[in-house]
PDB file of N, CA and C in Angstrom:
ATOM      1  N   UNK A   1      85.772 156.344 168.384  1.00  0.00           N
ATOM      2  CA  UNK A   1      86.774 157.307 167.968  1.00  0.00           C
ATOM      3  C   UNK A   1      86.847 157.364 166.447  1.00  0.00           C
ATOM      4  N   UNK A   2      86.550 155.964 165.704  1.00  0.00           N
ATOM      5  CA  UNK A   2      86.615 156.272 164.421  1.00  0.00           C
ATOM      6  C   UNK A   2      85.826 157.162 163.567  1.00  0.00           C
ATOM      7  N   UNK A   3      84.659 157.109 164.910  1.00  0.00           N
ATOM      8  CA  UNK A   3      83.061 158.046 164.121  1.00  0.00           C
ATOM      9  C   UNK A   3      83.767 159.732 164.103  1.00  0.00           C
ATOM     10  N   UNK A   4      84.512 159.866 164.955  1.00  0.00           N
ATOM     11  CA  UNK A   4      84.513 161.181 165.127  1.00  0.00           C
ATOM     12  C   UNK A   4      85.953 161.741 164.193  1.00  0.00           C
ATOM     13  N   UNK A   5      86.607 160.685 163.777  1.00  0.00           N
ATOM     14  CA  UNK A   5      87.641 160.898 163.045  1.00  0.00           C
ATOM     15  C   UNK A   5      87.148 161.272 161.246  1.00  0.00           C
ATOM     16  N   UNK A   6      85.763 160.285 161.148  1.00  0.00           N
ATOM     17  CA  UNK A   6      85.059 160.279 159.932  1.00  0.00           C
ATOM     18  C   UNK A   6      84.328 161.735 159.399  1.00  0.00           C
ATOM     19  N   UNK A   7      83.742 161.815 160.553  1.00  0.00           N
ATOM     20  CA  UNK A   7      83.364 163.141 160.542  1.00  0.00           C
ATOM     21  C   UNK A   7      83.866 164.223 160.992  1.00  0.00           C
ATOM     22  N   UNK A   8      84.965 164.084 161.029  1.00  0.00           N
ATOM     23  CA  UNK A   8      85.998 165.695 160.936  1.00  0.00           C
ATOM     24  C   UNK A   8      86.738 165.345 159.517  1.00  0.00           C
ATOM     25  N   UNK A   9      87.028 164.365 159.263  1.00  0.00           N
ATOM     26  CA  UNK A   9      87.145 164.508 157.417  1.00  0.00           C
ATOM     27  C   UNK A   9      86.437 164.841 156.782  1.00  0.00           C
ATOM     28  N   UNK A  10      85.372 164.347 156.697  1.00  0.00           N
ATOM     29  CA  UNK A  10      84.062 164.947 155.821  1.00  0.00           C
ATOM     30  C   UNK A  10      83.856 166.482 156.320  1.00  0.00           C
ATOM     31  N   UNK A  11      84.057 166.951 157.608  1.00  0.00           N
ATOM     32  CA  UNK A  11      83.800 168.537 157.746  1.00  0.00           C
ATOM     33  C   UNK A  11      84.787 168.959 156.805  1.00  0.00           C
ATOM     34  N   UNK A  12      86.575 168.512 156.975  1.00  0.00           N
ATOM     35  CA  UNK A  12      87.502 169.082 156.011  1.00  0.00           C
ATOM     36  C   UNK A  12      86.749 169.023 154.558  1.00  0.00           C
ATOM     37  N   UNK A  13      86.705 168.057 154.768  1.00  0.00           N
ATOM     38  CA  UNK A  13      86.510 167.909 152.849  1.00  0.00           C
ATOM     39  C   UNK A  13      84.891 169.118 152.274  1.00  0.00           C
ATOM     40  N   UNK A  14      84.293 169.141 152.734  1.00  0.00           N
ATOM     41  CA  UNK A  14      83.024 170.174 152.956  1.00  0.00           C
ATOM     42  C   UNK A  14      83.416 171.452 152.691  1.00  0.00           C
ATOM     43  N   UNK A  15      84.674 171.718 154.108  1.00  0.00           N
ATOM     44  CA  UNK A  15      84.794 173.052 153.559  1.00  0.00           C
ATOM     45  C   UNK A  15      85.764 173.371 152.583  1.00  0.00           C
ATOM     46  N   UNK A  16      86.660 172.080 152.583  1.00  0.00           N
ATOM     47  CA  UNK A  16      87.272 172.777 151.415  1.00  0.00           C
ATOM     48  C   UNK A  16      87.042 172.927 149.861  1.00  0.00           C
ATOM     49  N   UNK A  17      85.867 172.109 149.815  1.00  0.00           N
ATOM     50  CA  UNK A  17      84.600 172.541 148.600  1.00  0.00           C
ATOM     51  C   UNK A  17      83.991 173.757 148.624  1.00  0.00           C
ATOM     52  N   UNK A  18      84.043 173.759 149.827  1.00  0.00           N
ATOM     53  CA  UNK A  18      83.213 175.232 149.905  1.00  0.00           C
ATOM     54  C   UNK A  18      84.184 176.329 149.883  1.00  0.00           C
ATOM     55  N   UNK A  19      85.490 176.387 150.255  1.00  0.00           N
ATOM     56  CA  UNK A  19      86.139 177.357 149.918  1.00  0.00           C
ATOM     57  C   UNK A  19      86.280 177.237 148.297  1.00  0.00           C
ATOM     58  N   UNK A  20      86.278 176.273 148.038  1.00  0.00           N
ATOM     59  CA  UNK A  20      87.057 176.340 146.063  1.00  0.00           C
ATOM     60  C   UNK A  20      86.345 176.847 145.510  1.00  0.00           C
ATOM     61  N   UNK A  21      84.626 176.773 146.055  1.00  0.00           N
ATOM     62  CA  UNK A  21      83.285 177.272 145.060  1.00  0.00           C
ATOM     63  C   UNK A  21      83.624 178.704 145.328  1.00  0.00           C
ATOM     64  N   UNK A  22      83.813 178.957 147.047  1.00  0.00           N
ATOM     65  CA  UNK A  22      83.950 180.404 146.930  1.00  0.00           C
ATOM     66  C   UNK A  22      84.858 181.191 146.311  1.00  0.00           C
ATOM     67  N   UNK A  23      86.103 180.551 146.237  1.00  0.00           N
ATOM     68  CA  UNK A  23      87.212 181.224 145.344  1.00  0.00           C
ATOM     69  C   UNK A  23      87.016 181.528 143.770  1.00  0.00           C
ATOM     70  N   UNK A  24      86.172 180.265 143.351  1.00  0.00           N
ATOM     71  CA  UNK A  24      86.085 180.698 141.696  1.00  0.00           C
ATOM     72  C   UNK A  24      84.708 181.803 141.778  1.00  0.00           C
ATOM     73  N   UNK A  25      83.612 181.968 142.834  1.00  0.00           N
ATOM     74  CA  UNK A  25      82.553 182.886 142.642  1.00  0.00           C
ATOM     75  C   UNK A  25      83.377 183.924 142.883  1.00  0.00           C
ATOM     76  N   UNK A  26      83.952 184.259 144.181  1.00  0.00           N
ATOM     77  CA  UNK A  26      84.686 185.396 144.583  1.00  0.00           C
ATOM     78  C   UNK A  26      86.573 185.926 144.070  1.00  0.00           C
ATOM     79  N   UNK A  27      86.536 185.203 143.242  1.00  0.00           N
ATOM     80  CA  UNK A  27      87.925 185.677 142.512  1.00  0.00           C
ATOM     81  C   UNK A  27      88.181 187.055 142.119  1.00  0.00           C
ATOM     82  N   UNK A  28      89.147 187.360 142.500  1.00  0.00           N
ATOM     83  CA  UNK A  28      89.822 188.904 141.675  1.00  0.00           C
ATOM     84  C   UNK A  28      89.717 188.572 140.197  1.00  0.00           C
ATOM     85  N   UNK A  29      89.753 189.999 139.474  1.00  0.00           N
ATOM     86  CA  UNK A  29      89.794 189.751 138.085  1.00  0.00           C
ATOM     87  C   UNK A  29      91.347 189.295 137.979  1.00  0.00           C
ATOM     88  N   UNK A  30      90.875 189.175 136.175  1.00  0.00           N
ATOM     89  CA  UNK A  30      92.210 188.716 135.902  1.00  0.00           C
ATOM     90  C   UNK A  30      93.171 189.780 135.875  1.00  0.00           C
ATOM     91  N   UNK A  31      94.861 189.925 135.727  1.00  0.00           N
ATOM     92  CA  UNK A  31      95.376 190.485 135.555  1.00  0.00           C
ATOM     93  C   UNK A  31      95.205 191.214 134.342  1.00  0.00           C
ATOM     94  N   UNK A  32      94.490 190.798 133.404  1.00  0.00           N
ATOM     95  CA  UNK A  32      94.201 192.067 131.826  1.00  0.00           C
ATOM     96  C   UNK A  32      93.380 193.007 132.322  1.00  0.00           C
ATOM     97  N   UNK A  33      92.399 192.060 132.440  1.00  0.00           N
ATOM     98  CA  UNK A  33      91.131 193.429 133.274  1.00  0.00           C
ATOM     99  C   UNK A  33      91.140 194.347 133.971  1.00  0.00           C
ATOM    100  N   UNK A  34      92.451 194.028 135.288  1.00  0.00           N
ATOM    101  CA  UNK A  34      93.007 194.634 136.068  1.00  0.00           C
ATOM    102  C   UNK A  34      93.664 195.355 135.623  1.00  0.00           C
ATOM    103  N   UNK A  35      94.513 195.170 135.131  1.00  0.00           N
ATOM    104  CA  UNK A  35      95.221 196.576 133.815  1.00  0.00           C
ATOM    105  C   UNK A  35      94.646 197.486 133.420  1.00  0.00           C
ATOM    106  N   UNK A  36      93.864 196.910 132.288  1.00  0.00           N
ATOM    107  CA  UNK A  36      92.617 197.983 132.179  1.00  0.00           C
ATOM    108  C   UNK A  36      91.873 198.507 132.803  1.00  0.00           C
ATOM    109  N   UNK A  37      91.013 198.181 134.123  1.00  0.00           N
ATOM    110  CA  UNK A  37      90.646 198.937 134.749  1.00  0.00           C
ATOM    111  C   UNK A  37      91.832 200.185 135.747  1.00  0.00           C
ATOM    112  N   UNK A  38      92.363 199.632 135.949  1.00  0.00           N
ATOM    113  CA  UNK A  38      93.242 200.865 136.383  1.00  0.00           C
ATOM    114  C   UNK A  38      94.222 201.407 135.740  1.00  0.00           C
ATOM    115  N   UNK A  39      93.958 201.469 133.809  1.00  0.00           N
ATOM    116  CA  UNK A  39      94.428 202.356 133.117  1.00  0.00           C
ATOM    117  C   UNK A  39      93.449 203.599 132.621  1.00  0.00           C
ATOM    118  N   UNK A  40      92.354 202.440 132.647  1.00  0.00           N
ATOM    119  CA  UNK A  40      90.799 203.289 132.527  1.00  0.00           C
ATOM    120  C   UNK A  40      90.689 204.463 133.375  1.00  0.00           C
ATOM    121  N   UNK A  41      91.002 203.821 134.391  1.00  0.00           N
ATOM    122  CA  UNK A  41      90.643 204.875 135.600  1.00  0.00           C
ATOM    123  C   UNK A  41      91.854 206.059 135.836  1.00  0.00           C
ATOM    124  N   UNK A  42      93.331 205.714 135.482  1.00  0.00           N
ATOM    125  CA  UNK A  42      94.184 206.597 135.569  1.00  0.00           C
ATOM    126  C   UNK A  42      94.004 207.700 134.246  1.00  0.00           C
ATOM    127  N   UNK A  43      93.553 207.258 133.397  1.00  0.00           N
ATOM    128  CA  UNK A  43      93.040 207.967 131.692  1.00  0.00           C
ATOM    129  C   UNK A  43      91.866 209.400 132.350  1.00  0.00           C
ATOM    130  N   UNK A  44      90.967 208.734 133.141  1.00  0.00           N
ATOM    131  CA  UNK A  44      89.846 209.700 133.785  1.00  0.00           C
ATOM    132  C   UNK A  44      90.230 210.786 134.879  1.00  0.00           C
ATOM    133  N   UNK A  45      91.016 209.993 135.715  1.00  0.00           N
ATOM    134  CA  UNK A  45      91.751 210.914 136.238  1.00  0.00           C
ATOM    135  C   UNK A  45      92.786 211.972 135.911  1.00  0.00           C
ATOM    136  N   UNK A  46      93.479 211.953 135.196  1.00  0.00           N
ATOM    137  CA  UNK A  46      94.512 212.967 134.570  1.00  0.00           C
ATOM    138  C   UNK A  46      93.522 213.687 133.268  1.00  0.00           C
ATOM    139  N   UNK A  47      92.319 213.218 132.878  1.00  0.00           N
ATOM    140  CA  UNK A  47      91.526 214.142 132.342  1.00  0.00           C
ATOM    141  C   UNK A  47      90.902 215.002 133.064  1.00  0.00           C
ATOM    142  N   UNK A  48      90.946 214.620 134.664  1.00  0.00           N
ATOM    143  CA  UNK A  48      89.786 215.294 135.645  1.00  0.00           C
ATOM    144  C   UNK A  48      90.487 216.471 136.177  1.00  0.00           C
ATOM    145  N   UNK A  49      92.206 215.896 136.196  1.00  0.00           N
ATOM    146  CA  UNK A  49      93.009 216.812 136.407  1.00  0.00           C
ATOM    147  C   UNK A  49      93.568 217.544 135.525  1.00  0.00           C
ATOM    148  N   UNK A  50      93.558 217.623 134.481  1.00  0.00           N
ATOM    149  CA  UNK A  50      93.875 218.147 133.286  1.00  0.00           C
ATOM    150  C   UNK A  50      92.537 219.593 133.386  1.00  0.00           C
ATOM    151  N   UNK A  51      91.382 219.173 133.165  1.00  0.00           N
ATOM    152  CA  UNK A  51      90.571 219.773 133.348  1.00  0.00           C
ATOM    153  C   UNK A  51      90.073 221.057 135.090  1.00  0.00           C
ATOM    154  N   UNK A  52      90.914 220.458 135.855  1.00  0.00           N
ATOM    155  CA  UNK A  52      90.870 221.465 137.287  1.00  0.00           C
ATOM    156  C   UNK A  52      91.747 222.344 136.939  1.00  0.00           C
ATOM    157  N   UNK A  53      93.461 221.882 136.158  1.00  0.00           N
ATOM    158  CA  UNK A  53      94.344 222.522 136.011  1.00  0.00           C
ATOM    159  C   UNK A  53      93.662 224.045 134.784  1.00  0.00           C
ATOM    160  N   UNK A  54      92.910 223.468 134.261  1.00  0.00           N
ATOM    161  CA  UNK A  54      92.351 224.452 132.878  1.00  0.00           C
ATOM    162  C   UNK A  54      91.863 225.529 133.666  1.00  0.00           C
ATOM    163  N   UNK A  55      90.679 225.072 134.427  1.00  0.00           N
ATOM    164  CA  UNK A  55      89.897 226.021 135.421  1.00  0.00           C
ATOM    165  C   UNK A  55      90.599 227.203 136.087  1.00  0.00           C
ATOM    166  N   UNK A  56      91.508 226.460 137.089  1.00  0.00           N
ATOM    167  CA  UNK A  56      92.356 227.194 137.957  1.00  0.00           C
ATOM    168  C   UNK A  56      93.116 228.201 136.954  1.00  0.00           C
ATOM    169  N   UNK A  57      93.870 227.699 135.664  1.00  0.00           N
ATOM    170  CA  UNK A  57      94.626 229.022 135.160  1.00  0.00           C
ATOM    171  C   UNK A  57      93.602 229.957 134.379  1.00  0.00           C
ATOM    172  N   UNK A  58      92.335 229.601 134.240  1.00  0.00           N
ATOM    173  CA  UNK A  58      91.654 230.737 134.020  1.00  0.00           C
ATOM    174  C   UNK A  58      90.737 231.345 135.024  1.00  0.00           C
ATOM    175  N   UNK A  59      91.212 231.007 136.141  1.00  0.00           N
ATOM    176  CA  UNK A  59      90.342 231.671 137.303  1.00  0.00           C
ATOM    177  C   UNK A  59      91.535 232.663 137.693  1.00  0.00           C
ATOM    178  N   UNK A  60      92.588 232.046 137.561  1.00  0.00           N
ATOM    179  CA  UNK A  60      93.935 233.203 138.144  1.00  0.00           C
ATOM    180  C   UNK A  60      93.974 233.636 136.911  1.00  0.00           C
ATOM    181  N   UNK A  61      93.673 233.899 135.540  1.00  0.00           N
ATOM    182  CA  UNK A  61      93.764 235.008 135.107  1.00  0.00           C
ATOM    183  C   UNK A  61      92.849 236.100 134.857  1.00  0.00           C
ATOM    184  N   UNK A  62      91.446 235.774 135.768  1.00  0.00           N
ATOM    185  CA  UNK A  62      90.520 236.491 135.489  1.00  0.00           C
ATOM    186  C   UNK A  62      90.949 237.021 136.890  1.00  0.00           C
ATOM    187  N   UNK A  63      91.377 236.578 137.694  1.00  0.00           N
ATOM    188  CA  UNK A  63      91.630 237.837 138.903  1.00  0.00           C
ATOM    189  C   UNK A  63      92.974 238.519 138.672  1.00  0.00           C
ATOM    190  N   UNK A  64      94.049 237.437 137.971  1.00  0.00           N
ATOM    191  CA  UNK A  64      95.010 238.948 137.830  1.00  0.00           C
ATOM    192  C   UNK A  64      94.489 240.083 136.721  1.00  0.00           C
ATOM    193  N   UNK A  65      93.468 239.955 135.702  1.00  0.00           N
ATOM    194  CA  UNK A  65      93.041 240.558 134.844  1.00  0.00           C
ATOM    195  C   UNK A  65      92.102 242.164 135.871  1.00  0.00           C
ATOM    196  N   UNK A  66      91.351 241.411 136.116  1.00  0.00           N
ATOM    197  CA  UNK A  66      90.924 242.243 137.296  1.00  0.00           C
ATOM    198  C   UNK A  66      91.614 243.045 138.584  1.00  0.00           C
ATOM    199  N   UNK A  67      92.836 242.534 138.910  1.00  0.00           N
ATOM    200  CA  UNK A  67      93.966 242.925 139.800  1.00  0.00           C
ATOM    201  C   UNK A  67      94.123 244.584 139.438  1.00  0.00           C
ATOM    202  N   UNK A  68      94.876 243.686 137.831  1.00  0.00           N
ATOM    203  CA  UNK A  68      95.552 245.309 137.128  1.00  0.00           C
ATOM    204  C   UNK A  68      94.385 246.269 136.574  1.00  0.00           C
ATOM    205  N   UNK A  69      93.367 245.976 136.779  1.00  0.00           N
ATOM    206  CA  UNK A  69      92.417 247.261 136.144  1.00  0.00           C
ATOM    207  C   UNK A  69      92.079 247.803 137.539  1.00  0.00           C
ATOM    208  N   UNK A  70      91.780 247.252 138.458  1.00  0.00           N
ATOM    209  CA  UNK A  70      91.815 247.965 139.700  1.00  0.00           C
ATOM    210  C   UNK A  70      93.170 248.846 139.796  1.00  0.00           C
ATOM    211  N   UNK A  71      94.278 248.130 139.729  1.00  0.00           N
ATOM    212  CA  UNK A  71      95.614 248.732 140.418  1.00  0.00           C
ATOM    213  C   UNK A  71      95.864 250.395 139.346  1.00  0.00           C
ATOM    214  N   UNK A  72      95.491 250.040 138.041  1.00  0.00           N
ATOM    215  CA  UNK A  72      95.222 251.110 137.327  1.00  0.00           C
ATOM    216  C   UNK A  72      94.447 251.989 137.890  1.00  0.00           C
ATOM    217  N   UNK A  73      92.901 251.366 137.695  1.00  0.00           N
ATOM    218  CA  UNK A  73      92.248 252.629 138.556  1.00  0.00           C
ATOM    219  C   UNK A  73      92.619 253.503 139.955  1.00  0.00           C
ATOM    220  N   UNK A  74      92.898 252.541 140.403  1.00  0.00           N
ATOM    221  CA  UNK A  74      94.247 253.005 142.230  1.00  0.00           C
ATOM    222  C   UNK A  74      94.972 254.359 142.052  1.00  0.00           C
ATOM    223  N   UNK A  75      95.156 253.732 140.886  1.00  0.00           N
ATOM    224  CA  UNK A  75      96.802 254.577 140.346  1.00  0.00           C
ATOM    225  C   UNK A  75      96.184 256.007 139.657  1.00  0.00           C
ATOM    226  N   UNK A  76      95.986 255.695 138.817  1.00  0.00           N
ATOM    227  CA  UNK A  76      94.820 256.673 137.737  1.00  0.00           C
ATOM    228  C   UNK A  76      93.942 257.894 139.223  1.00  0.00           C
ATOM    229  N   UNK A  77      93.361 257.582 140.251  1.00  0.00           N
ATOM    230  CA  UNK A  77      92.755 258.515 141.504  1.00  0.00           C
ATOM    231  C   UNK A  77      93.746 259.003 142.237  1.00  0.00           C
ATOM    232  N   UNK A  78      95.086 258.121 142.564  1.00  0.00           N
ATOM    233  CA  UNK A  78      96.428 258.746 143.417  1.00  0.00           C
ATOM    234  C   UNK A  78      96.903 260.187 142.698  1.00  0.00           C
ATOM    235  N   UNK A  79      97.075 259.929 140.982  1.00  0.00           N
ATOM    236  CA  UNK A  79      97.362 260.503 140.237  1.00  0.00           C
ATOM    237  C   UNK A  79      96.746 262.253 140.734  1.00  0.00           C
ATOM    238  N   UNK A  80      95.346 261.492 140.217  1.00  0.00           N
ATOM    239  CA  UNK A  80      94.791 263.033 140.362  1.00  0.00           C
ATOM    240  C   UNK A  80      94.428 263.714 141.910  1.00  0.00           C
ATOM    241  N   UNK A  81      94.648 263.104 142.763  1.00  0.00           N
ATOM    242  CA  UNK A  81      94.356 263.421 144.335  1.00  0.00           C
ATOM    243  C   UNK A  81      95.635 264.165 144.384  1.00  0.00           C
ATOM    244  N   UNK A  82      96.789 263.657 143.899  1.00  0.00           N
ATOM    245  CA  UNK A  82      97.724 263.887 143.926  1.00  0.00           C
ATOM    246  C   UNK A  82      98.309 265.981 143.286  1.00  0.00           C
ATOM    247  N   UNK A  83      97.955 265.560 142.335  1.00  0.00           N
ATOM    248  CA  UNK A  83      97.324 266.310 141.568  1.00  0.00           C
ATOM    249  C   UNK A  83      96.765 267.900 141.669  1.00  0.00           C
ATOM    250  N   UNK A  84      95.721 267.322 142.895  1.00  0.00           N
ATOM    251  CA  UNK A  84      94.663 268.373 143.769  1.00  0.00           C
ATOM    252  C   UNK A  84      95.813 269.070 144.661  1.00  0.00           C
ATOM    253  N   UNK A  85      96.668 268.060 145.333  1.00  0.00           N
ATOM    254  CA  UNK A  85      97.332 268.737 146.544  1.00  0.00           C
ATOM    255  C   UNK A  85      98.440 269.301 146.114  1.00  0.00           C
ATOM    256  N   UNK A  86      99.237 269.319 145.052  1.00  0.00           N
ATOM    257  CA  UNK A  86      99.882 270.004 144.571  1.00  0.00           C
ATOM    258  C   UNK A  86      99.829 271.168 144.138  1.00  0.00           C
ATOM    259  N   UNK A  87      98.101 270.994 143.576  1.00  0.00           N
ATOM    260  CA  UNK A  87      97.846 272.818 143.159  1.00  0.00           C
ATOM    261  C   UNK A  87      97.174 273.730 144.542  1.00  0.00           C
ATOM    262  N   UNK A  88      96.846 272.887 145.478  1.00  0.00           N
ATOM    263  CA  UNK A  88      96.188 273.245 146.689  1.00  0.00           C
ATOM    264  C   UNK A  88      97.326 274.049 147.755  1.00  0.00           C
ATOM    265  N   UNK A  89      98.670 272.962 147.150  1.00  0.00           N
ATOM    266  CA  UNK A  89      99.980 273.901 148.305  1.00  0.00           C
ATOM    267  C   UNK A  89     100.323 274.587 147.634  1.00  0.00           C
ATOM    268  N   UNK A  90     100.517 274.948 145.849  1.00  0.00           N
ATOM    269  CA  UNK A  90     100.881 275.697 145.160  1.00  0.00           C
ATOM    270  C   UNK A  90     100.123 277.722 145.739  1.00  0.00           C
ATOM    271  N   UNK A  91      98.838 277.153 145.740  1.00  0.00           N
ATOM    272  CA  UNK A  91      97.935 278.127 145.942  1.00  0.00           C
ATOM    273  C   UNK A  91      97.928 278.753 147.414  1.00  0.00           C
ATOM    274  N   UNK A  92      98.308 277.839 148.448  1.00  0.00           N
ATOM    275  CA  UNK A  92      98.863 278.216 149.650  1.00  0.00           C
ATOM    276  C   UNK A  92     100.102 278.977 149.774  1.00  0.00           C
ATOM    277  N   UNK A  93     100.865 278.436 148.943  1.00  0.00           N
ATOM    278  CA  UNK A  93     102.305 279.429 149.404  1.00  0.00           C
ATOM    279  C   UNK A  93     102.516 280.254 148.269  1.00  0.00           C
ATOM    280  N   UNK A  94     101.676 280.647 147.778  1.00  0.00           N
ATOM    281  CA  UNK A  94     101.548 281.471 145.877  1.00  0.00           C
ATOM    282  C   UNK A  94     103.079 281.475 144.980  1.00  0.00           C
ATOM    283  N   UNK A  95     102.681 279.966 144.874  1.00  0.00           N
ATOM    284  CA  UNK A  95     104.076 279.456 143.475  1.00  0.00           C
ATOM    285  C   UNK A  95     103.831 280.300 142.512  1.00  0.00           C
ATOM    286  N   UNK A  96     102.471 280.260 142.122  1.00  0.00           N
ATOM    287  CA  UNK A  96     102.508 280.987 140.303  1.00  0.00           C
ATOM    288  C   UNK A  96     102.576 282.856 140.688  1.00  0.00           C
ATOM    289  N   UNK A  97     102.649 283.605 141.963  1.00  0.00           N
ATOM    290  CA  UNK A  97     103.111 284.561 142.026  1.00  0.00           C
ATOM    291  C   UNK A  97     104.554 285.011 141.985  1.00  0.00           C
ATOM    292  N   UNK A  98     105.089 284.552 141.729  1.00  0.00           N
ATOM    293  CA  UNK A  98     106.682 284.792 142.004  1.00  0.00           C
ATOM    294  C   UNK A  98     107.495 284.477 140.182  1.00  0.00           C
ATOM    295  N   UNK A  99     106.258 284.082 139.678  1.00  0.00           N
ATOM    296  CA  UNK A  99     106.670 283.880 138.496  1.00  0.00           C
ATOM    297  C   UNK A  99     106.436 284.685 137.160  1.00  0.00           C
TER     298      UNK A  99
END
């Protein structure tokens, strides 16, 4: 019984060498580094978004830019269609005769 008591200490003691080696190979950074890296990374990000935000307000102003030259032109053809049918019923019920 003592053999087997000997050698389950020595397994403890084994691994818990082997965990300590693994803890200092596999450690988190330190808390500075850690800072910095996820100030680093929040710095890139709000540039990435800074930069989508740029995009987007000049993509919505190249379509409202485009909106109103259409809605002009819209307007500008109603105008004169408009225009047509006015002198078209004029000429139907002879407005400029009566005058």
């Amino acid at each position: 019984m003592m053999k087997t008591n000997g050698s389950l200490f020595l397994g403890f003691l084994a691994g818990g060498a082997a965990g300590i080696l693994a803890g200092f190979f596999f450690a988190p950074k330190s808390g500075r580094e850690l800072i910095s890296e996820i100030r680093d990374r929040g710095t890139t990000l709000y540039g990435d978004a800074q930069r989508m935000i740029s995009d987007v307000e000049e993509k919505a102003r190249t379509i409202l830019e485009d909106a109103r030259t259409k809605a002009g032109d819209l307007r500008k053809e109603a105008d004169h269609r408009l225009s047509e049918v006015h002198q078209r019923a004029c000429r139907a019920l002879n407005c400029g005769a009566e005058a």
